[in-house]
PDB file of N, CA and C in Angstrom:
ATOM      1  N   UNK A   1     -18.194  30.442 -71.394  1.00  0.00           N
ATOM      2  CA  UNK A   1     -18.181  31.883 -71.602  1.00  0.00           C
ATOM      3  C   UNK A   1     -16.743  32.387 -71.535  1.00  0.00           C
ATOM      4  N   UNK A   2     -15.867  33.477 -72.368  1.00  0.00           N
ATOM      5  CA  UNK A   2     -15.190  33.716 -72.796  1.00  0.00           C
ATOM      6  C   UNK A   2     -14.959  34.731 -71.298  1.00  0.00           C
ATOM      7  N   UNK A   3     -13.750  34.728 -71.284  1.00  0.00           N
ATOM      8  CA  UNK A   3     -13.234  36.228 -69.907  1.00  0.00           C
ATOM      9  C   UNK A   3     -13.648  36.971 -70.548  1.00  0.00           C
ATOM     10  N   UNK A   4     -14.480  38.195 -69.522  1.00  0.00           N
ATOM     11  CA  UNK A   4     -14.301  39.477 -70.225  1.00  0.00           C
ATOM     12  C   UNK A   4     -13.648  40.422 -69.786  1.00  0.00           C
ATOM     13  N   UNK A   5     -13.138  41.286 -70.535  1.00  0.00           N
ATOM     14  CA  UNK A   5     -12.199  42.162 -70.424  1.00  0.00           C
ATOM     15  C   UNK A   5     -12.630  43.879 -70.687  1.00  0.00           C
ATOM     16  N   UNK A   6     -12.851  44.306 -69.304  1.00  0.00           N
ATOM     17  CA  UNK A   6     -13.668  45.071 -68.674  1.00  0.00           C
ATOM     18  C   UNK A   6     -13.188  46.782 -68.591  1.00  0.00           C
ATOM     19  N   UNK A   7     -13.613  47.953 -68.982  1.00  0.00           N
ATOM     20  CA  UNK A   7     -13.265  49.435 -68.961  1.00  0.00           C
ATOM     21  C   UNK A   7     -14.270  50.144 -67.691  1.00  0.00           C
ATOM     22  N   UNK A   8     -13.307  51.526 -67.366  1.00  0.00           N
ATOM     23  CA  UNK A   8     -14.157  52.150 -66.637  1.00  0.00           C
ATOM     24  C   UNK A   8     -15.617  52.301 -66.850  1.00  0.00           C
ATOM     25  N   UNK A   9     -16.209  52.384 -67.961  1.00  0.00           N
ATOM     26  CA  UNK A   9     -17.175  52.592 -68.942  1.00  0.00           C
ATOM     27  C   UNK A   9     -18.561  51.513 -68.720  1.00  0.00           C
ATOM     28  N   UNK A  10     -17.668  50.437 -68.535  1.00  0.00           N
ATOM     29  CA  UNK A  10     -18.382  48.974 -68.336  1.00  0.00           C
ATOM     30  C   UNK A  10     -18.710  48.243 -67.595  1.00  0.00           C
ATOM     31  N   UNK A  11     -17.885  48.520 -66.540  1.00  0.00           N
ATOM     32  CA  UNK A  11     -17.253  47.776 -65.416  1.00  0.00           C
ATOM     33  C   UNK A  11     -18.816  47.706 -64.644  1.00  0.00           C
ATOM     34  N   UNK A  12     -19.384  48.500 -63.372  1.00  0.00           N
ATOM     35  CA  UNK A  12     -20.677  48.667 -63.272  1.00  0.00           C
ATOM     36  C   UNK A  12     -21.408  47.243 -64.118  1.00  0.00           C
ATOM     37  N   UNK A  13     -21.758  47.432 -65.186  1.00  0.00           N
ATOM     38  CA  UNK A  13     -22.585  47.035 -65.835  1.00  0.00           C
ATOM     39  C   UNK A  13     -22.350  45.665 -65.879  1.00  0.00           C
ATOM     40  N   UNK A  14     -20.900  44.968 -65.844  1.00  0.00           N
ATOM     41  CA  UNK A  14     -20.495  43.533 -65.889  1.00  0.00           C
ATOM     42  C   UNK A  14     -20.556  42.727 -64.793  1.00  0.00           C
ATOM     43  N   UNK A  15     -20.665  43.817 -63.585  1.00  0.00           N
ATOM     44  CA  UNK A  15     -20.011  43.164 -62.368  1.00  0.00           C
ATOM     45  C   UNK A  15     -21.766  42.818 -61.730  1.00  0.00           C
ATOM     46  N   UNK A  16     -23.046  43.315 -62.222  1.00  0.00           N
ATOM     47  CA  UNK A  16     -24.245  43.802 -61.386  1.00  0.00           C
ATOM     48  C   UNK A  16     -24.935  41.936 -61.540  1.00  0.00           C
ATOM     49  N   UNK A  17     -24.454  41.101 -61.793  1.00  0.00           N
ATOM     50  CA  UNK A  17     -25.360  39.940 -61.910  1.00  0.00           C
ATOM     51  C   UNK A  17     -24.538  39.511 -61.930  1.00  0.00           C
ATOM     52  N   UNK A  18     -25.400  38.294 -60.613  1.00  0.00           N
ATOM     53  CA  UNK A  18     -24.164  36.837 -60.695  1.00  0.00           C
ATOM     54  C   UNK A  18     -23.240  36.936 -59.936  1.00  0.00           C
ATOM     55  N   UNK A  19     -22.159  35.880 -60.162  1.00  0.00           N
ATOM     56  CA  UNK A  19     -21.017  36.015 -59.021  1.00  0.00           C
ATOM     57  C   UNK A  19     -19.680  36.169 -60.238  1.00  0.00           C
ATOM     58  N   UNK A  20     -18.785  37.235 -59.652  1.00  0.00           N
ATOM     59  CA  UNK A  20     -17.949  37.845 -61.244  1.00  0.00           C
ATOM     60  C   UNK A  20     -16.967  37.754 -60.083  1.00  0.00           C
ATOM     61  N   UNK A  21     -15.572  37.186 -60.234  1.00  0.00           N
ATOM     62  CA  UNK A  21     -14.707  37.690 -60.374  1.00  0.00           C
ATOM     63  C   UNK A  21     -14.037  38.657 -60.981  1.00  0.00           C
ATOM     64  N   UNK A  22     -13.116  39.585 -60.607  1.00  0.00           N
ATOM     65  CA  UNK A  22     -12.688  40.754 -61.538  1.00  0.00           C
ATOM     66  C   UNK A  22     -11.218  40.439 -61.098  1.00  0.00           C
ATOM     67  N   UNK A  23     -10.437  40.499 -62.138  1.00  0.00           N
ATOM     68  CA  UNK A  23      -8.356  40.341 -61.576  1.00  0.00           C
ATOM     69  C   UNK A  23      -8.490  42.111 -62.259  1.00  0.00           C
ATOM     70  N   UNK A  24      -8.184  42.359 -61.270  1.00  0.00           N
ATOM     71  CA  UNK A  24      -7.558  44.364 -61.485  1.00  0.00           C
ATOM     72  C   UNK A  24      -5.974  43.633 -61.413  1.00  0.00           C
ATOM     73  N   UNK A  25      -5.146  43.785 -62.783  1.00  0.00           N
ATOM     74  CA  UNK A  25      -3.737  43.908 -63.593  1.00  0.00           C
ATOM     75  C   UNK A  25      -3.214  44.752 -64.111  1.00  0.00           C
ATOM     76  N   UNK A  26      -1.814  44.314 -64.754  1.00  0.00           N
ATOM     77  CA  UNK A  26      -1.391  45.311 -65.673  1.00  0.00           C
ATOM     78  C   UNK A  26      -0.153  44.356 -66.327  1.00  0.00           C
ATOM     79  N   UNK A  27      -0.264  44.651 -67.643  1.00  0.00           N
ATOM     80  CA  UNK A  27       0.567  43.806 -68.524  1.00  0.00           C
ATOM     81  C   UNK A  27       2.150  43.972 -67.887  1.00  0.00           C
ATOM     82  N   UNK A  28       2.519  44.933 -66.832  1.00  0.00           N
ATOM     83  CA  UNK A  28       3.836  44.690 -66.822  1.00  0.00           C
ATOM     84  C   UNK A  28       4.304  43.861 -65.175  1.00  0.00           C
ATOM     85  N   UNK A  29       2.735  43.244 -64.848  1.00  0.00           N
ATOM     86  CA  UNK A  29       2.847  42.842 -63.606  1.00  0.00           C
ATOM     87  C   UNK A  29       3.381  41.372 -63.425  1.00  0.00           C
ATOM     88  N   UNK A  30       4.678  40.669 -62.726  1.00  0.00           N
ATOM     89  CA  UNK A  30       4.923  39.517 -63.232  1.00  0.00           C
ATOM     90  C   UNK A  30       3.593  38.865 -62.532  1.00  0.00           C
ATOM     91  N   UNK A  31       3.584  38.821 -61.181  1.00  0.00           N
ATOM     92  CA  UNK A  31       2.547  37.737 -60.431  1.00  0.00           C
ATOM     93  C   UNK A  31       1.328  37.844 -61.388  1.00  0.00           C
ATOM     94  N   UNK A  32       0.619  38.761 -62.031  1.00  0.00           N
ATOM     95  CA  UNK A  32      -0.299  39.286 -62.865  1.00  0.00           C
ATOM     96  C   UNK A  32      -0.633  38.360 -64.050  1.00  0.00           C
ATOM     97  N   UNK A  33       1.020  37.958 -65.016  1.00  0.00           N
ATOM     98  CA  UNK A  33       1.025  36.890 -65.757  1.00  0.00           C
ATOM     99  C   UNK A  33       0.823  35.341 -65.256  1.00  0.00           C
ATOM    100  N   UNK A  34       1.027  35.523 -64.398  1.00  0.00           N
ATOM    101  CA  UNK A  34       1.227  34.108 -63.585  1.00  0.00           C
ATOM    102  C   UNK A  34      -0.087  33.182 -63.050  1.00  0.00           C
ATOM    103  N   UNK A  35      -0.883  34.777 -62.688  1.00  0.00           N
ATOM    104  CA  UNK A  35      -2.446  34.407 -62.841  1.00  0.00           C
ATOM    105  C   UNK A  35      -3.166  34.093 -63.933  1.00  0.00           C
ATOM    106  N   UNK A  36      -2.458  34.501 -65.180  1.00  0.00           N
ATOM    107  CA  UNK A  36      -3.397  34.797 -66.274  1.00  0.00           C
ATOM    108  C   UNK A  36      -4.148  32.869 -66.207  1.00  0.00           C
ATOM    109  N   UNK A  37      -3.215  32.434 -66.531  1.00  0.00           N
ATOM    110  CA  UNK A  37      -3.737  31.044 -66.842  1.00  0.00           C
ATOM    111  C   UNK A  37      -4.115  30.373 -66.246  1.00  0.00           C
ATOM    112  N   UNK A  38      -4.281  30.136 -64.698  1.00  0.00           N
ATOM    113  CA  UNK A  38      -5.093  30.343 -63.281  1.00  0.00           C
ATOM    114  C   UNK A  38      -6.716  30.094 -63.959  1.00  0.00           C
ATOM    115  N   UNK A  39      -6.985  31.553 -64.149  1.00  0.00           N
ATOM    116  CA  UNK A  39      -7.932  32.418 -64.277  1.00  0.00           C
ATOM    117  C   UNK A  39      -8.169  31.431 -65.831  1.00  0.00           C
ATOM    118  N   UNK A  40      -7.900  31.088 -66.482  1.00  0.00           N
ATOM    119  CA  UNK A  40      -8.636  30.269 -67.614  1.00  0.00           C
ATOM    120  C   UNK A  40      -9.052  29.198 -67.687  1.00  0.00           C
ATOM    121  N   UNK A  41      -8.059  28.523 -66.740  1.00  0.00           N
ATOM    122  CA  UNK A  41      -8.294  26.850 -66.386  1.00  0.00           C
ATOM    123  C   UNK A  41      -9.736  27.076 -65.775  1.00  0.00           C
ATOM    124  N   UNK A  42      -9.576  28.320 -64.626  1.00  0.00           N
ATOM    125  CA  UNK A  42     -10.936  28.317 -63.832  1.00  0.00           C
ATOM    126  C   UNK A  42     -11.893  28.305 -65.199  1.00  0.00           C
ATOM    127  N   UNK A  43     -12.312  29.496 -65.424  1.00  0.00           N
ATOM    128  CA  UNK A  43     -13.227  29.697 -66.575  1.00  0.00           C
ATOM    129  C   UNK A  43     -13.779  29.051 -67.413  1.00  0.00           C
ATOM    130  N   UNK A  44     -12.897  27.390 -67.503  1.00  0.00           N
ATOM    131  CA  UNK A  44     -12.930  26.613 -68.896  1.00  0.00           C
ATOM    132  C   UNK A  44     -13.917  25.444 -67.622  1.00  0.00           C
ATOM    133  N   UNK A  45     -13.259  25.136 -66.330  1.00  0.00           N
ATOM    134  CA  UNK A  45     -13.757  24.340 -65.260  1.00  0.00           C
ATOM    135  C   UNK A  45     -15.382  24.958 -65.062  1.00  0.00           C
ATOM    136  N   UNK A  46     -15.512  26.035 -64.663  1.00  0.00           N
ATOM    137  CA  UNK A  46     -16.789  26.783 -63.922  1.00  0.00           C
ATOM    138  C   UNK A  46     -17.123  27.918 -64.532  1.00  0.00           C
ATOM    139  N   UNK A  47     -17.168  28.154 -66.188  1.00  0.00           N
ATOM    140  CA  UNK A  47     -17.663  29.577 -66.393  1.00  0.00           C
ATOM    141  C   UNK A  47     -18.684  29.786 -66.773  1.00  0.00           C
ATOM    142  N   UNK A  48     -19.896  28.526 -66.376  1.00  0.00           N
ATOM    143  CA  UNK A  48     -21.312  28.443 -66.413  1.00  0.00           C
ATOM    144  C   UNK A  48     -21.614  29.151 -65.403  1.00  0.00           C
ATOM    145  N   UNK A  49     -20.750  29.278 -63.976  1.00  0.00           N
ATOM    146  CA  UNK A  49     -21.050  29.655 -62.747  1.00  0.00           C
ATOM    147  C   UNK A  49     -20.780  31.345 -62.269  1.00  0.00           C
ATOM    148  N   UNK A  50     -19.382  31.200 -63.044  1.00  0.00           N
ATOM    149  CA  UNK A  50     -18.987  32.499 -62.507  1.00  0.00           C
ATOM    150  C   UNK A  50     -18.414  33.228 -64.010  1.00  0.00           C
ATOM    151  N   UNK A  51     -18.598  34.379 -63.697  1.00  0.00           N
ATOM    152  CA  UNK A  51     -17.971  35.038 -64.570  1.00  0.00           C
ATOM    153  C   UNK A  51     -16.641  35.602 -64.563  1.00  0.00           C
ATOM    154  N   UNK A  52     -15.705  35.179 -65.412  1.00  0.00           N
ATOM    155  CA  UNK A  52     -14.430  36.154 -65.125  1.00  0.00           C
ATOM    156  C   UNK A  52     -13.828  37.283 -65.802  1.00  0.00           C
ATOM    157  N   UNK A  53     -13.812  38.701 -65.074  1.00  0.00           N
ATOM    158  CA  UNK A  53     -13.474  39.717 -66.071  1.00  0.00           C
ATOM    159  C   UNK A  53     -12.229  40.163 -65.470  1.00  0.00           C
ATOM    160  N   UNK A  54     -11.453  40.846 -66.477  1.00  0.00           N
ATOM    161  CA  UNK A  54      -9.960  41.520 -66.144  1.00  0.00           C
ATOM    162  C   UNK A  54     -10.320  42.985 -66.448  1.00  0.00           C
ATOM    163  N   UNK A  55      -9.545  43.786 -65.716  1.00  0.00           N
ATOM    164  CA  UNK A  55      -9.457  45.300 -65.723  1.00  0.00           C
ATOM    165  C   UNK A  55      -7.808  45.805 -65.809  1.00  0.00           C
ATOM    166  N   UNK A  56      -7.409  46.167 -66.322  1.00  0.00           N
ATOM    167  CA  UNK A  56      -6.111  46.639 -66.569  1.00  0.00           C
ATOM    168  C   UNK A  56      -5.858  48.214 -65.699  1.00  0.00           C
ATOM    169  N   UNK A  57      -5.202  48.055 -65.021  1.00  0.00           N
ATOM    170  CA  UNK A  57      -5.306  48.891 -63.703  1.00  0.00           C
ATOM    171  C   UNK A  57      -4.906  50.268 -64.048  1.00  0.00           C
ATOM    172  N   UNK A  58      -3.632  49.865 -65.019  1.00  0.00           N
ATOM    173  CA  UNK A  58      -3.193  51.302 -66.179  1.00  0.00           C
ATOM    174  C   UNK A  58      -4.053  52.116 -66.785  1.00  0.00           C
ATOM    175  N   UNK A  59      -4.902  51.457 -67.369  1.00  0.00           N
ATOM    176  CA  UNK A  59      -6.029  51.788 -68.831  1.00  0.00           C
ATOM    177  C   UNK A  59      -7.216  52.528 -67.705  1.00  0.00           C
ATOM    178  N   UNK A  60      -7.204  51.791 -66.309  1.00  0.00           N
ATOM    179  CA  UNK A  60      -8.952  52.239 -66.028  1.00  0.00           C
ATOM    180  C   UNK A  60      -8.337  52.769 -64.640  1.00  0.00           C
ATOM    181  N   UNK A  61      -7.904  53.814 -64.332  1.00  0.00           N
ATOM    182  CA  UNK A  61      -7.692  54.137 -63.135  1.00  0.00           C
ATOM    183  C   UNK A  61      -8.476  54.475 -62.122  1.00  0.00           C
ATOM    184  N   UNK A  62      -9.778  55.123 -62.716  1.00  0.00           N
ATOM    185  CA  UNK A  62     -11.119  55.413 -61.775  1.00  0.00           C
ATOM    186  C   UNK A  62     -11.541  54.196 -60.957  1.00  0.00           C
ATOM    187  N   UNK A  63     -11.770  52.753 -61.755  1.00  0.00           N
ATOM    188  CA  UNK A  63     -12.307  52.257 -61.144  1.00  0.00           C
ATOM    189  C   UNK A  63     -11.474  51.438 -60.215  1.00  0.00           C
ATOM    190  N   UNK A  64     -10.015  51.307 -60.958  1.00  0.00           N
ATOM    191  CA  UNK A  64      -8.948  51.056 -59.374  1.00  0.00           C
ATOM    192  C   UNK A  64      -9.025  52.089 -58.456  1.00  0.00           C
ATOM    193  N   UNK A  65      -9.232  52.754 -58.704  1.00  0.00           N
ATOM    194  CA  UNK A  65      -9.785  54.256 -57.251  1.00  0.00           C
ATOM    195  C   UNK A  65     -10.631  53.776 -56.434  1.00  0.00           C
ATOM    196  N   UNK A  66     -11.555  53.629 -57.044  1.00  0.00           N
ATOM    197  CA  UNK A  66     -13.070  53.450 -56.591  1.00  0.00           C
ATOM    198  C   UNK A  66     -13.035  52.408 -55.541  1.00  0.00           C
ATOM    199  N   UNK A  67     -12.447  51.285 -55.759  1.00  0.00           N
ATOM    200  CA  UNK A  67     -11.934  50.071 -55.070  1.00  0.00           C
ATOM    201  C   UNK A  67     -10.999  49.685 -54.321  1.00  0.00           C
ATOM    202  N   UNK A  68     -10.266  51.150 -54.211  1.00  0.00           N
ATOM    203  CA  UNK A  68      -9.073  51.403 -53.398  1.00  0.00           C
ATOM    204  C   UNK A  68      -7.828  50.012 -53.708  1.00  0.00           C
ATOM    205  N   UNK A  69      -7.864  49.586 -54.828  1.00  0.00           N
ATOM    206  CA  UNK A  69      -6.752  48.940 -55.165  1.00  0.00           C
ATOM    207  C   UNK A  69      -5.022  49.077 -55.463  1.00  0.00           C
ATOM    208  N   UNK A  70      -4.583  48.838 -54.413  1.00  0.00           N
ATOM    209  CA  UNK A  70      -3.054  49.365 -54.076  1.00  0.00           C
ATOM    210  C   UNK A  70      -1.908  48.548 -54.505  1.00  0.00           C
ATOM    211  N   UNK A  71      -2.261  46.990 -54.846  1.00  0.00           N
ATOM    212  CA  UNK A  71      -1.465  46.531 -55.481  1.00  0.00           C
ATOM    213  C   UNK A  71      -2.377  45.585 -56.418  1.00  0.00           C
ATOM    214  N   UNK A  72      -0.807  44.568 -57.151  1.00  0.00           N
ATOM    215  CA  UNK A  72      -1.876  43.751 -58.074  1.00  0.00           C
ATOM    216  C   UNK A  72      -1.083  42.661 -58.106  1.00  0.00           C
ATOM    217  N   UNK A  73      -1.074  41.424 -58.933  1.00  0.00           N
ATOM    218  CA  UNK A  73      -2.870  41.041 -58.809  1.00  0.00           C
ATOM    219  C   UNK A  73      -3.327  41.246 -57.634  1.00  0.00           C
ATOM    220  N   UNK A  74      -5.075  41.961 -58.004  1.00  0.00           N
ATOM    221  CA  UNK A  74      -5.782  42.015 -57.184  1.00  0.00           C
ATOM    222  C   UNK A  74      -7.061  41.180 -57.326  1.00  0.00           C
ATOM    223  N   UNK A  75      -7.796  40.847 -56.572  1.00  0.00           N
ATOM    224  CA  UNK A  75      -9.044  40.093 -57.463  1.00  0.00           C
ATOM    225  C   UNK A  75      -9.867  40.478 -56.316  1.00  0.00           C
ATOM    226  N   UNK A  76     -11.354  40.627 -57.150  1.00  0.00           N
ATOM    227  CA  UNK A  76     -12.567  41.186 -56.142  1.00  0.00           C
ATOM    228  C   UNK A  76     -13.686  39.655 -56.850  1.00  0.00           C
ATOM    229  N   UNK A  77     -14.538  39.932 -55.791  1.00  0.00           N
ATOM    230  CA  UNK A  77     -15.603  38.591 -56.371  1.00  0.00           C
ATOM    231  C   UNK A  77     -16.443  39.693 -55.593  1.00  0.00           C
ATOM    232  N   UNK A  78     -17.396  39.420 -56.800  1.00  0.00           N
ATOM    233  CA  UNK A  78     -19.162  39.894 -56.411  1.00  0.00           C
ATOM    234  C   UNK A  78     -19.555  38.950 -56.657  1.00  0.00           C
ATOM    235  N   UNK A  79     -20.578  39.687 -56.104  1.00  0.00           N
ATOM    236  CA  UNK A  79     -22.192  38.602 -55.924  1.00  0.00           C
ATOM    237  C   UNK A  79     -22.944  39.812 -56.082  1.00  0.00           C
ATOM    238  N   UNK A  80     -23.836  39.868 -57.452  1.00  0.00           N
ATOM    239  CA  UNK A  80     -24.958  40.824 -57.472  1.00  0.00           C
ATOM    240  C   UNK A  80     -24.425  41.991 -57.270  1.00  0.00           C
ATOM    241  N   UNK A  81     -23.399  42.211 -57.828  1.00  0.00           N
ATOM    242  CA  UNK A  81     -22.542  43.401 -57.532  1.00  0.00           C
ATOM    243  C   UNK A  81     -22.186  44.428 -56.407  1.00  0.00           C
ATOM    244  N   UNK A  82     -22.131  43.297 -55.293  1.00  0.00           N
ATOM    245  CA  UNK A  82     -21.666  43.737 -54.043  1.00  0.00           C
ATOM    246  C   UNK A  82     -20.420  42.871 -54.223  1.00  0.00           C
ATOM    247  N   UNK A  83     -19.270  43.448 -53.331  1.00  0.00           N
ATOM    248  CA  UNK A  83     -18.136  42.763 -53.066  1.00  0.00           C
ATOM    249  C   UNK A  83     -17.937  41.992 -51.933  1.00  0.00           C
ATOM    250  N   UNK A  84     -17.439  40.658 -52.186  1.00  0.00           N
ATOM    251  CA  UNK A  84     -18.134  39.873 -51.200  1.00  0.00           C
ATOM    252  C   UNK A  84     -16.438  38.790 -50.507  1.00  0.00           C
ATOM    253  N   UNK A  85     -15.631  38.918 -51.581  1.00  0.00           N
ATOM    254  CA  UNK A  85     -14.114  38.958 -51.396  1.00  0.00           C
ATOM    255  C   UNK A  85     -13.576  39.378 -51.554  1.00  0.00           C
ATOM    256  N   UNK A  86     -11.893  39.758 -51.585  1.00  0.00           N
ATOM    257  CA  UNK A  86     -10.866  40.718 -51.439  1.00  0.00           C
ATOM    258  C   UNK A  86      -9.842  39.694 -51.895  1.00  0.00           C
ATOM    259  N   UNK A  87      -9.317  39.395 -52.856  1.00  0.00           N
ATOM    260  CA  UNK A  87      -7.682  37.879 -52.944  1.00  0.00           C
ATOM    261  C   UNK A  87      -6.772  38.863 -53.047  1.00  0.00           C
ATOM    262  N   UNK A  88      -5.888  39.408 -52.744  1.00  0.00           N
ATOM    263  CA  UNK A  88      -4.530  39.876 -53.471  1.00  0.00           C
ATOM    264  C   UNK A  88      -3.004  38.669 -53.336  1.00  0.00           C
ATOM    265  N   UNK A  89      -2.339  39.718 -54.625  1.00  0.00           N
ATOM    266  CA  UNK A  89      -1.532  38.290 -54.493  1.00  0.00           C
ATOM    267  C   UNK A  89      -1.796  36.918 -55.309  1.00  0.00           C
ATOM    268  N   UNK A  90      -1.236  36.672 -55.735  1.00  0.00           N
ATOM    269  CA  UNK A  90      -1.213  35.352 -56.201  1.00  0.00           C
ATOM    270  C   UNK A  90      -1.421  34.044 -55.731  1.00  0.00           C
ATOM    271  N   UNK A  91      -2.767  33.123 -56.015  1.00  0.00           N
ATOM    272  CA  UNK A  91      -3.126  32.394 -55.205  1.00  0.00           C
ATOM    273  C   UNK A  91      -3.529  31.189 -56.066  1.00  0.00           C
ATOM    274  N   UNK A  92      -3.346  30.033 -55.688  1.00  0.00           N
ATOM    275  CA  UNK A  92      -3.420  28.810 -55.913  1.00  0.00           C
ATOM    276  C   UNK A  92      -4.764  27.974 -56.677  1.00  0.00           C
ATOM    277  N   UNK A  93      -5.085  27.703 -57.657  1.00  0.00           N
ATOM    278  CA  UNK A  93      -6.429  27.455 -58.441  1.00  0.00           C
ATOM    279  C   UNK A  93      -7.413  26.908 -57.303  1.00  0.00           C
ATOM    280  N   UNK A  94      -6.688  26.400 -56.772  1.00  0.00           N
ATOM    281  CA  UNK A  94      -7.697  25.340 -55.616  1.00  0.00           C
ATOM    282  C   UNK A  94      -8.269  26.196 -54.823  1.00  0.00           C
ATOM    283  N   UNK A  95      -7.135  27.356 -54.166  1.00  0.00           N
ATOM    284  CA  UNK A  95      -8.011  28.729 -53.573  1.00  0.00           C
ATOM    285  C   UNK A  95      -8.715  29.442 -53.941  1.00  0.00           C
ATOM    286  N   UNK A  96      -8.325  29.775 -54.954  1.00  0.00           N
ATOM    287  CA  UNK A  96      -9.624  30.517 -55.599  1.00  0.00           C
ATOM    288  C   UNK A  96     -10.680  30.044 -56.041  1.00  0.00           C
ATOM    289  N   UNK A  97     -10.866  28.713 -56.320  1.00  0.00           N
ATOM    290  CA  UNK A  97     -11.730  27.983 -56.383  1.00  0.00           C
ATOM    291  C   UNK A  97     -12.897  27.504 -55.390  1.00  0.00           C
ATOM    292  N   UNK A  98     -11.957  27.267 -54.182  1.00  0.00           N
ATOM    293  CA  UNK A  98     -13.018  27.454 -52.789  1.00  0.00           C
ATOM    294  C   UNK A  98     -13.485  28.600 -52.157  1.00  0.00           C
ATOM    295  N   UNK A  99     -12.987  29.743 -53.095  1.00  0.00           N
ATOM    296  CA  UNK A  99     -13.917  30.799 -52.483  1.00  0.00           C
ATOM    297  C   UNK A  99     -14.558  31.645 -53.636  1.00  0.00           C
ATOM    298  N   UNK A 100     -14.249  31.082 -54.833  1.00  0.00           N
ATOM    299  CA  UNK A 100     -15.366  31.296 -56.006  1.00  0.00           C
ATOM    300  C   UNK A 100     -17.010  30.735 -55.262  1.00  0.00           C
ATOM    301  N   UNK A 101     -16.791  29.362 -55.277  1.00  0.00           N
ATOM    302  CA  UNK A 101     -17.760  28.031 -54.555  1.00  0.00           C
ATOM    303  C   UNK A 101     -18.675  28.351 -53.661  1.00  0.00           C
ATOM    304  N   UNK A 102     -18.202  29.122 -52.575  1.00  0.00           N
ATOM    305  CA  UNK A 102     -18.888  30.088 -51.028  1.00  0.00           C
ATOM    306  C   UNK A 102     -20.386  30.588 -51.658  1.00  0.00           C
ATOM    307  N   UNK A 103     -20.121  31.152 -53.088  1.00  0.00           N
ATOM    308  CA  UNK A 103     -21.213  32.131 -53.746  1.00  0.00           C
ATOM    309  C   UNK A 103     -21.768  31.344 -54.649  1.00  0.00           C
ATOM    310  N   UNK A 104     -21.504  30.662 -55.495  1.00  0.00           N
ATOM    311  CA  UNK A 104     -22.411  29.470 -56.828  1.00  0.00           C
ATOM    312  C   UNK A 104     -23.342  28.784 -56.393  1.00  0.00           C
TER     313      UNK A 104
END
């Protein structure tokens, strides 16, 4: 399954099933790029399991509100669309990987 790439509009609706990662970014964030490909290797490894969507923190400001997101990368993981982790910061495939895992 392909990342999806998620709006105020949508967001709700992507996050309510399953276990979703979300990276809240912004194209001018370096650590942000640094994740990008992180976040694909995962996806290409486990995206039978989990879902991965991006939110551009610029474009959707409500729902960085909503989530009280203060810096970035940020990454939230649901489960059934409760939030069930918090990553900020830039973190290591293997980490995020063992706490994708907690929920699959």
């Amino acid at each position: 399954m392909a990342i999806v790439h998620v709006t105020d509009n949508d967001f709700h609706q992507e996050i309510s099933e399953g276990v979703v990662l979300t990276d809240f970014w912004a194209p001018w964030c370096g650590p942000c790029k640094m994740i990008a490909p992180v976040l694909e290797e995962i996806n290409e490894e486990i995206g039978d399991q989990v879902t991965i969507a991006k939110l551009n923190v610029d474009d959707n400001q409500a729902t960085a509100g909503e989530f009280g997101i203060m810096s970035i990368p940020t990454m939230l993981l649901f489960k059934d669309g409760e939030v069930v982790e918090q990553i900020v910061g830039f973190q290591p495939k293997e980490q995020l990987m063992e706490q994708i895992q907690k929920y699959t």
